[in-house]
Protein backbone atom coordinates (compact mmCIF):
# COMPACT_ATOMS: atom_id res chain seq x y z
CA UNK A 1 136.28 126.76 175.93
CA UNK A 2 136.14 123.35 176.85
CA UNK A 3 138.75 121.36 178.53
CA UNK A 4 138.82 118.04 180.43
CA UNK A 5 141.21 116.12 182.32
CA UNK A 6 142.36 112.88 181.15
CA UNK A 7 142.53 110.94 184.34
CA UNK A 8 143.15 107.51 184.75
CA UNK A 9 144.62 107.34 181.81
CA UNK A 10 145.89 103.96 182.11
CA UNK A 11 144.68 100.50 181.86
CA UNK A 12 142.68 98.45 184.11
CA UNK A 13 145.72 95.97 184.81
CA UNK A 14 147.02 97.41 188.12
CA UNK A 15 149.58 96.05 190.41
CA UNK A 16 148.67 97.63 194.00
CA UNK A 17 148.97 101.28 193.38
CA UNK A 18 150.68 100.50 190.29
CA UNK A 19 148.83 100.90 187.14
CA UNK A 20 149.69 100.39 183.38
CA UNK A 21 149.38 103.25 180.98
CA UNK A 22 147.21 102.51 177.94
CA UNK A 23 149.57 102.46 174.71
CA UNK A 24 151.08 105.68 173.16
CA UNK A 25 149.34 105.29 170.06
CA UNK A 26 146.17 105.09 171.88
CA UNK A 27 146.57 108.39 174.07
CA UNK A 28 148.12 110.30 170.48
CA UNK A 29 144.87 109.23 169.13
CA UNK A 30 143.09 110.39 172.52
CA UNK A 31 144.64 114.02 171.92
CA UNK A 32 144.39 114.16 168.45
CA UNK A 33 140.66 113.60 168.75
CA UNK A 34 140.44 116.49 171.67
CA UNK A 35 142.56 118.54 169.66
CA UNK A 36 140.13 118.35 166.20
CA UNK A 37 137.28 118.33 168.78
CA UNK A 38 138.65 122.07 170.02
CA UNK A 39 139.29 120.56 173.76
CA UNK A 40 142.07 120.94 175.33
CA UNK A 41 143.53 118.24 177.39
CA UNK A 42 145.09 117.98 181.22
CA UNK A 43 147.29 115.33 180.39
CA UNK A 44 147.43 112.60 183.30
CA UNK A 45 150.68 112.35 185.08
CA UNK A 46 149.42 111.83 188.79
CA UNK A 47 150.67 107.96 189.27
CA UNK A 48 153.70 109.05 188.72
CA UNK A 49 154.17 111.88 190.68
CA UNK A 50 151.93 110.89 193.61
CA UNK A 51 154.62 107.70 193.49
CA UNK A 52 157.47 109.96 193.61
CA UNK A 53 156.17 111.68 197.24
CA UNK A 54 155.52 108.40 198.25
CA UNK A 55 158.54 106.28 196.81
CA UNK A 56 160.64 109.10 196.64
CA UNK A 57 163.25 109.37 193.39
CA UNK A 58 163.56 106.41 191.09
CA UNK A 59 164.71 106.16 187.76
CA UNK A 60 162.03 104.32 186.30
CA UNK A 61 159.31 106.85 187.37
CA UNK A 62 161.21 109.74 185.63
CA UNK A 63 162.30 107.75 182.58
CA UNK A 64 158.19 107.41 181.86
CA UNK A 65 157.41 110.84 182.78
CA UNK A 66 160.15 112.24 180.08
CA UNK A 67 158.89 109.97 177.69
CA UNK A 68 155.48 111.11 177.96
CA UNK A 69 156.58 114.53 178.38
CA UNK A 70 159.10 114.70 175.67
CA UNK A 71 156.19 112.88 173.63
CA UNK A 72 153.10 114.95 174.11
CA UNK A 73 154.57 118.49 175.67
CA UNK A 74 154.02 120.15 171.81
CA UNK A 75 150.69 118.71 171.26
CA UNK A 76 148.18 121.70 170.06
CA UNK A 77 145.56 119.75 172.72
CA UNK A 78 147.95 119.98 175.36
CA UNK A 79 146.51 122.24 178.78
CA UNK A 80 149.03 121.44 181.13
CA UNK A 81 150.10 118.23 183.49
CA UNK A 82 147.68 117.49 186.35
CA UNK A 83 150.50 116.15 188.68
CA UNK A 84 147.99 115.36 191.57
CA UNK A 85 144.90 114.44 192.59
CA UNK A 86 143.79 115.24 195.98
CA UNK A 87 147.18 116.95 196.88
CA UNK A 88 146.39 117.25 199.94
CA UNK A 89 145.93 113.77 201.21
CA UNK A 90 147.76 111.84 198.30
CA UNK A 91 150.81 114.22 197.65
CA UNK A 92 151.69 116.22 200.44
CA UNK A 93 150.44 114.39 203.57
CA UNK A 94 152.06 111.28 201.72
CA UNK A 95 155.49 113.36 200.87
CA UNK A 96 155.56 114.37 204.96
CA UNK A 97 154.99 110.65 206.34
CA UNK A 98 157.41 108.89 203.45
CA UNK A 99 160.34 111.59 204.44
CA UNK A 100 160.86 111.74 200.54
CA UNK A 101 161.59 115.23 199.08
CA UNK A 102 159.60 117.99 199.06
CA UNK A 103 157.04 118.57 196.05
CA UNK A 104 158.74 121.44 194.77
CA UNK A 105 161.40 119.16 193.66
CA UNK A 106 159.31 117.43 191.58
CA UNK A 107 157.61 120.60 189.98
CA UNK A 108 161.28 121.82 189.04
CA UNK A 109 162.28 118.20 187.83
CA UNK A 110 159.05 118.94 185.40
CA UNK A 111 159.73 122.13 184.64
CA UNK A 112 162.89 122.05 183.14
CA UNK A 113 161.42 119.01 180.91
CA UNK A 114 158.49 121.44 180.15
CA UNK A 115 158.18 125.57 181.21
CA UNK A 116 155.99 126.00 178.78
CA UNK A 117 152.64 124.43 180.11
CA UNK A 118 151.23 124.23 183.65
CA UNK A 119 151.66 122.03 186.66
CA UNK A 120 147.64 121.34 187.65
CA UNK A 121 146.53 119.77 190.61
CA UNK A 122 143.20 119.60 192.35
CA UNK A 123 142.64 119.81 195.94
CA UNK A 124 140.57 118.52 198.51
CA UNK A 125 141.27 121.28 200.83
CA UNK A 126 140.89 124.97 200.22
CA UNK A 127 143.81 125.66 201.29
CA UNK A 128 145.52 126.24 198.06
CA UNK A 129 147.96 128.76 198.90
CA UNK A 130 149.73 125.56 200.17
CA UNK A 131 150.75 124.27 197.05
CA UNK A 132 151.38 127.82 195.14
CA UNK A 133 153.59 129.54 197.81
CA UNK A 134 156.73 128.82 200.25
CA UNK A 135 155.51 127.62 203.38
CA UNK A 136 156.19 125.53 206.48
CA UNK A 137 155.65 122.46 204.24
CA UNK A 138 156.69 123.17 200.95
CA UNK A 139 159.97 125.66 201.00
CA UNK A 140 158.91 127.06 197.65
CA UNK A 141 156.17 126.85 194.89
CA UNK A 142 154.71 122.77 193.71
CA UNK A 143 151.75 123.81 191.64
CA UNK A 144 150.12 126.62 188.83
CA UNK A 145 147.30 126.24 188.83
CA UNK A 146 144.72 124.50 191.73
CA UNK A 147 141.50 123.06 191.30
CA UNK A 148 139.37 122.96 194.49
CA UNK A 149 137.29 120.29 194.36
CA UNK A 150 133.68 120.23 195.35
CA UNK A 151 132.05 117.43 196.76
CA UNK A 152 129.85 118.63 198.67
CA UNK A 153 125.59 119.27 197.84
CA UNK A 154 125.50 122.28 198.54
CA UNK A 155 128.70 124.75 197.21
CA UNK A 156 128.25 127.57 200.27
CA UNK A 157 128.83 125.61 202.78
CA UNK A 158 132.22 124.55 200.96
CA UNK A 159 133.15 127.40 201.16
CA UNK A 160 132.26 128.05 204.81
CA UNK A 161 133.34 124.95 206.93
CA UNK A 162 135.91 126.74 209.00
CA UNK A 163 137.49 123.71 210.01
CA UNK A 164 141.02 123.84 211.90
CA UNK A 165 142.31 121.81 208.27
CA UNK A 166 140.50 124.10 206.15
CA UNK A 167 139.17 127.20 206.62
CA UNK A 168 137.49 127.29 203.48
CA UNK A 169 137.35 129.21 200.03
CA UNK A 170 136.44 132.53 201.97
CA UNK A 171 139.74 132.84 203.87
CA UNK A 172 141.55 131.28 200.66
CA UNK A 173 140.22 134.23 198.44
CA UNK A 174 140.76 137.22 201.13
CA UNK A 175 145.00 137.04 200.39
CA UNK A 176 145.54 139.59 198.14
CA UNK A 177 147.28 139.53 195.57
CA UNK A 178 146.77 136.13 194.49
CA UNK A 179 149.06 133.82 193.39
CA UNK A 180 147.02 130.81 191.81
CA UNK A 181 144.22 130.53 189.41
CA UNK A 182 141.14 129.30 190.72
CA UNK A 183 139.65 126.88 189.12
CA UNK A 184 136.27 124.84 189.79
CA UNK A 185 137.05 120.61 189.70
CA UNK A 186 133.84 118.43 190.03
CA UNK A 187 130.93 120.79 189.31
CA UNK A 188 128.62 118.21 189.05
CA UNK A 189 127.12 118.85 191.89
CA UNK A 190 126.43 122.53 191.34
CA UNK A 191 125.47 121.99 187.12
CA UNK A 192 122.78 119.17 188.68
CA UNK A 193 120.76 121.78 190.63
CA UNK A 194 117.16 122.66 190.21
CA UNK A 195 117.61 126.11 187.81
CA UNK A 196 114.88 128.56 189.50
């Protein structure tokens, strides 16, 4: 099926980093329409959480993200929460130079509002197993499922750079067994190629 993300959800008056949701009524209508379109729906919670790994804990972050939880977690359009948007850089590089604490905190905080649906994130890096396993940065799990995103013209080489950062997709799928779903972000690209 199809599903799409519903980023930037918010309105175009922003503060800084800071943006404004649009209105509850308008986002219910946003997933009712997905919903009686047969689409499910990422719902867009990265603000928030990419403000918690920079900000660290604050009670009017987490009074919004229940609310919109608590709100929308037993829509029938309802995929999952995309919690971050390139985790790499914006989440985890920012949760290591602000000190604050570490993402998995903020994937259990979520999970006891929600267990049911999944923690989504999409990731500049191939280096997923990051975000889905303990590791030196993150002592325990911060995502379900990753996205790797693909900006790139020509997909291959994505998955082939070999950098020191990020070996790329061919190293990433060689662990066995795996732990994340992969998932393909930005195929525009790829869907844009001359079919032969």
């Amino acid at each position: 099926g199809i599903t799409w993300n519903m980023r930037y959800f918010t309105s175009n008056a922003c503060n800084g980093t800071v943006c404004e949701r649009l209105s509850d009524a308008f986002i219910r209508s946003y997933m009712d329409w997905s919903h009686a379109a047969g689409i499910y729906v990422m719902f867009d919670l990265h603000n928030e959480f990419e403000r918690l790994a920079k900000e660290g804990n604050s009670t009017e972050l987490w009074r919004n993200i229940t609310a919109q939880v608590q709100q929308f977690r037993d829509h029938p359009a309802l995929l999952g929460w995309y919690i971050c948007d390139d985790c790499m850089t914006q989440w985890l590089i920012a949760q290591i130079k602000a000190g604050t604490p570490t993402l998995d905190t903020w994937y259990r905080a979520l999970k006891r509002l929600d267990p049911y649906h999944p923690a989504i994130g999409a990731i500049e890096s191939v280096n997923v197993n990051v975000f889905t396993t303990a590791n030196v940065f993150i002592p325990a799990p911060s995502l379900d499922v990753v996205m790797v995103e693909n900006y790139v013209p020509n997909l291959p080489n994505n998955a082939r750079r070999g950098i020191a950062i990020d070996p790329g997709s061919d190293g990433t799928f060689s662990g066995w067994p795996l732990t994340w779903e992969p998932v393909v972000n930005c195929p525009g690209v790829w869907l844009n190629q001359d079919r032969k």
